[in-house]
Protein backbone atom coordinates (compact mmCIF):
# COMPACT_ATOMS: atom_id res chain seq x y z
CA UNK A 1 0.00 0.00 0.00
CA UNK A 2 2.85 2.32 0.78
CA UNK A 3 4.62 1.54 -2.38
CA UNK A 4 1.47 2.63 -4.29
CA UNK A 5 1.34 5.93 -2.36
CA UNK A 6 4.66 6.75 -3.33
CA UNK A 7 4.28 6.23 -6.79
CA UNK A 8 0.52 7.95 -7.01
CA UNK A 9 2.86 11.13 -4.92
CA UNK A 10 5.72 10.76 -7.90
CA UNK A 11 3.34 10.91 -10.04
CA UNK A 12 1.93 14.18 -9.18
CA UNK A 13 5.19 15.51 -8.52
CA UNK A 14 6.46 15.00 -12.04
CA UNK A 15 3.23 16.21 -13.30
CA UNK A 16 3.22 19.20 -11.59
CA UNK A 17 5.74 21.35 -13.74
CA UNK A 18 3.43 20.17 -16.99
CA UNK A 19 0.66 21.77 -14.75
CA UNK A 20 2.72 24.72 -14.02
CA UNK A 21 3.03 25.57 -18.06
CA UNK A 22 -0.53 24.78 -18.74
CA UNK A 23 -1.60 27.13 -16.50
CA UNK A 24 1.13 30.00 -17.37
CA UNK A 25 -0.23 29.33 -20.96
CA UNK A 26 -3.66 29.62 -20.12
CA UNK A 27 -2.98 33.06 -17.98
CA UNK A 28 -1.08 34.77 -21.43
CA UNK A 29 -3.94 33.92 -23.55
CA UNK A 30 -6.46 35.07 -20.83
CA UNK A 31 -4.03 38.58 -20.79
CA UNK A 32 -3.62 38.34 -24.75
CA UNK A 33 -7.60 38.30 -25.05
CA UNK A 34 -7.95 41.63 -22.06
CA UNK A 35 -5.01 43.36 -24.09
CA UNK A 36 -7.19 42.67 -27.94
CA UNK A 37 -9.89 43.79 -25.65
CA UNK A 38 -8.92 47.22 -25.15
CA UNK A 39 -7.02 47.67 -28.03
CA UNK A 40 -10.28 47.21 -30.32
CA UNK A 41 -12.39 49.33 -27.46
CA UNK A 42 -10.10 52.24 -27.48
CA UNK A 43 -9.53 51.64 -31.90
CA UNK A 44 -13.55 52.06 -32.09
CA UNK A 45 -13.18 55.29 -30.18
CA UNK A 46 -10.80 56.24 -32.37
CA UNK A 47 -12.63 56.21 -34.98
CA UNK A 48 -15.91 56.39 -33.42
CA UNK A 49 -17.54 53.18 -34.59
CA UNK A 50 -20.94 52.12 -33.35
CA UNK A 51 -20.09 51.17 -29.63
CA UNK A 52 -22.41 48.42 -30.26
CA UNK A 53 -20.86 46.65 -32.95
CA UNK A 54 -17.27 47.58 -31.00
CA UNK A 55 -18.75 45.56 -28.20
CA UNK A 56 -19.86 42.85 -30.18
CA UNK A 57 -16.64 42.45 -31.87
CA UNK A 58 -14.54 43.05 -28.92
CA UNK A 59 -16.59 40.47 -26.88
CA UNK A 60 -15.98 37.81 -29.73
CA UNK A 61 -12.46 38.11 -30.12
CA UNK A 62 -11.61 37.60 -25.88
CA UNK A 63 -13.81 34.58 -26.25
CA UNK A 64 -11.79 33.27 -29.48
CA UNK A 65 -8.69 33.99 -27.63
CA UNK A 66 -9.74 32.45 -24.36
CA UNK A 67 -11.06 29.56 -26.11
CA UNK A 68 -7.89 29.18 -28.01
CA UNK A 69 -5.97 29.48 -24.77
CA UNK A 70 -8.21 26.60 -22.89
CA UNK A 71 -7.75 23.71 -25.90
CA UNK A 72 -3.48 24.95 -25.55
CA UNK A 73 -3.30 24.33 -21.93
CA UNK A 74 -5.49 21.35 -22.41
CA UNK A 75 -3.41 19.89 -25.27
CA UNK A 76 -0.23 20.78 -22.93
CA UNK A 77 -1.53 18.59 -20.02
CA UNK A 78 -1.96 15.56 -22.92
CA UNK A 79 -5.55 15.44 -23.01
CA UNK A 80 -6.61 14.93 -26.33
CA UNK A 81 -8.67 17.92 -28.21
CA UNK A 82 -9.91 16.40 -31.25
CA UNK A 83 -12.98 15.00 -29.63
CA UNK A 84 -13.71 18.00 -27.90
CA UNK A 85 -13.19 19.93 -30.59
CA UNK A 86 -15.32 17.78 -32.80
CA UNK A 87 -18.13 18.19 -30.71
CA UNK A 88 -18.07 21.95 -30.12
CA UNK A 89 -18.30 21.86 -34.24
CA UNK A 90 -21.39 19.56 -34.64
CA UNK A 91 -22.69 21.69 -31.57
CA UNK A 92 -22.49 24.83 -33.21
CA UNK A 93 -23.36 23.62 -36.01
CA UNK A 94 -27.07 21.83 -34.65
CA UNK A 95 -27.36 25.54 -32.77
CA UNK A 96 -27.37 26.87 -35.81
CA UNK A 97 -30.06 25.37 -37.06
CA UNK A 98 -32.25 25.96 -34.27
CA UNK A 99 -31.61 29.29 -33.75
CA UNK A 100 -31.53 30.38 -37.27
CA UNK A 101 -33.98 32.65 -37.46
CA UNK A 102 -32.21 34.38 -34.82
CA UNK A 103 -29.42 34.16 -35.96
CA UNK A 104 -30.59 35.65 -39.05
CA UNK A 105 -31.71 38.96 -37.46
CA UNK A 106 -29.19 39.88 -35.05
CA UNK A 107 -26.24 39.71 -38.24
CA UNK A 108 -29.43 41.76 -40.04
CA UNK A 109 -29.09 43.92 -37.55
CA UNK A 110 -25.46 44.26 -37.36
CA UNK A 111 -25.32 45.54 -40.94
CA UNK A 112 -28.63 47.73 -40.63
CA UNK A 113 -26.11 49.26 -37.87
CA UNK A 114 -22.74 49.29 -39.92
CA UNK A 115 -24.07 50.22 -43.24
CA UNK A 116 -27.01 53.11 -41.58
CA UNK A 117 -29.29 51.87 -44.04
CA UNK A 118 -31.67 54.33 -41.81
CA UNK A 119 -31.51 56.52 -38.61
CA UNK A 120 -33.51 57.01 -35.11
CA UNK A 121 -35.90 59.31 -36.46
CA UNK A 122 -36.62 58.42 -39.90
CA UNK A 123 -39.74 57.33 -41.54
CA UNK A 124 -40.21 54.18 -43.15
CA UNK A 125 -42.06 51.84 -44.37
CA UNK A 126 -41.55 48.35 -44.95
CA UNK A 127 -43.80 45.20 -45.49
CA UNK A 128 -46.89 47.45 -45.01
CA UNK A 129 -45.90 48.81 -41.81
CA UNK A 130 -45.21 52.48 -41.77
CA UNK A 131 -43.32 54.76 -38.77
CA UNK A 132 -40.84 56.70 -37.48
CA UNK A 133 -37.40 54.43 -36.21
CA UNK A 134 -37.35 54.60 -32.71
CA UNK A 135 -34.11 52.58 -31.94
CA UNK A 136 -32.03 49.96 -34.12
CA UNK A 137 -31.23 47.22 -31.63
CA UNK A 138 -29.48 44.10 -32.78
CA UNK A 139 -32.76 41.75 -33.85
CA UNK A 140 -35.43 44.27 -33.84
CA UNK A 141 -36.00 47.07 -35.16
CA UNK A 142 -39.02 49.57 -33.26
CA UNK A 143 -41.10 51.88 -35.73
CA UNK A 144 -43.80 54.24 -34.05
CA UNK A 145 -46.96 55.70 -35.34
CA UNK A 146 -49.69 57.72 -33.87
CA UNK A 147 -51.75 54.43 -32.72
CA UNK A 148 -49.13 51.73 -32.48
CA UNK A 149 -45.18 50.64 -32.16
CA UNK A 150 -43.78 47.66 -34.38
CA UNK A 151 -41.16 45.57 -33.60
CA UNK A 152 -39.92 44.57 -36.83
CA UNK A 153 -37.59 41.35 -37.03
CA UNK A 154 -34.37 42.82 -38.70
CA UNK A 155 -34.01 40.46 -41.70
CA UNK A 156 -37.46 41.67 -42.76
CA UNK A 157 -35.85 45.15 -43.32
CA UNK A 158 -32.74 43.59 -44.35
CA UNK A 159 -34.75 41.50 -47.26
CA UNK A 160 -37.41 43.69 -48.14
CA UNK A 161 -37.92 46.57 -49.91
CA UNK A 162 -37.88 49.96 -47.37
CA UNK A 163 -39.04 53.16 -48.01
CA UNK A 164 -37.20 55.82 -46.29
CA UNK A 165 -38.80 59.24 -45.85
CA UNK A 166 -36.86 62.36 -46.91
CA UNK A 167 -37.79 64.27 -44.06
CA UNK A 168 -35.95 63.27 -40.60
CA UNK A 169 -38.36 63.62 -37.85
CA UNK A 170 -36.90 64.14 -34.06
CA UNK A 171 -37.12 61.15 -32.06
CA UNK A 172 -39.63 61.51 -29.17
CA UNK A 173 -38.51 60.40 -25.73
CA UNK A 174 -40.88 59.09 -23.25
């Protein structure tokens, strides 16, 4: 029984510098992915981009990084990847498919955003409903009348024909 202690403790001992890099590995992608963090905040301000799609980008590329970092400090310690890997694949790619009509508006909505196809304050009309754009968020899209408030799904206005208004109105706050 003693024997086997000492070997399990051996074990762990010559293990633990192959933890030590794993986890020094893991920490300088964790800084890499705070560093491309602020780098593409304070580049947005720069050149004042939509804080929203700043966000959005900046959010994706720490979570790249970070993920990139986990599977390295993983593949450091010996565990194999290609399984895991594998599976976050068919994952993402059965998400997909369930949430594609989600999926479909919120990239709608990110160029609807980057390419100001229309502002806060504009009238327009699309698919039959007609109002003034109250706010752009990423899958929706509000337009206000004088009797009612739309929410209209972004890849509608994205794959549809819209009528903007010459005239800007001012948007109304409540």
């Amino acid at each position: 029984m003693q024997a086997a202690i000492e070997r399990w403790l051996e074990s762990i001992i010559r293990f633990l510098p192959t933890l030590a890099i794993a986890i020094v590995i893991f920490i300088a992608f964790w800084v890499a992915a705070r560093l491309a963090g602020r780098l593409i905040r304070s580049a947005g301000r720069i050149r004042r981009l939509n804080q929203d799609i700043v966000g959005l980008i900046e959010g994706a590329s720490k979570a790249t990084v970070i993920t990139f970092g986990a599977m390295t400090a993983l593949g450091t310690l010996g565990i194999d990847i290609t399984a895991l890997v594998a599976g976050l694949g068919l994952s993402g790619f059965a998400l997909s498919f369930a949430f594609r009509d989600a999926i479909s508006n919120f990239l709608a909505g990110i160029l609807i955003i980057v390419y100001e196809a229309f502002e806060r304050g504009e009238e327009v009309e699309v698919a039959g409903k007609k109002g003034i754009v109250r706010e752009v968020k990423l899958r929706h899209t509000i337009l206000e009348n004088e009797h009612e408030a739309y929410l209209v799904p972004n890849s509608i206005l994205l794959n549809n024909v819209v009528t903007v208004s010459k005239q800007k109105k001012p948007p109304e706050s409540r």
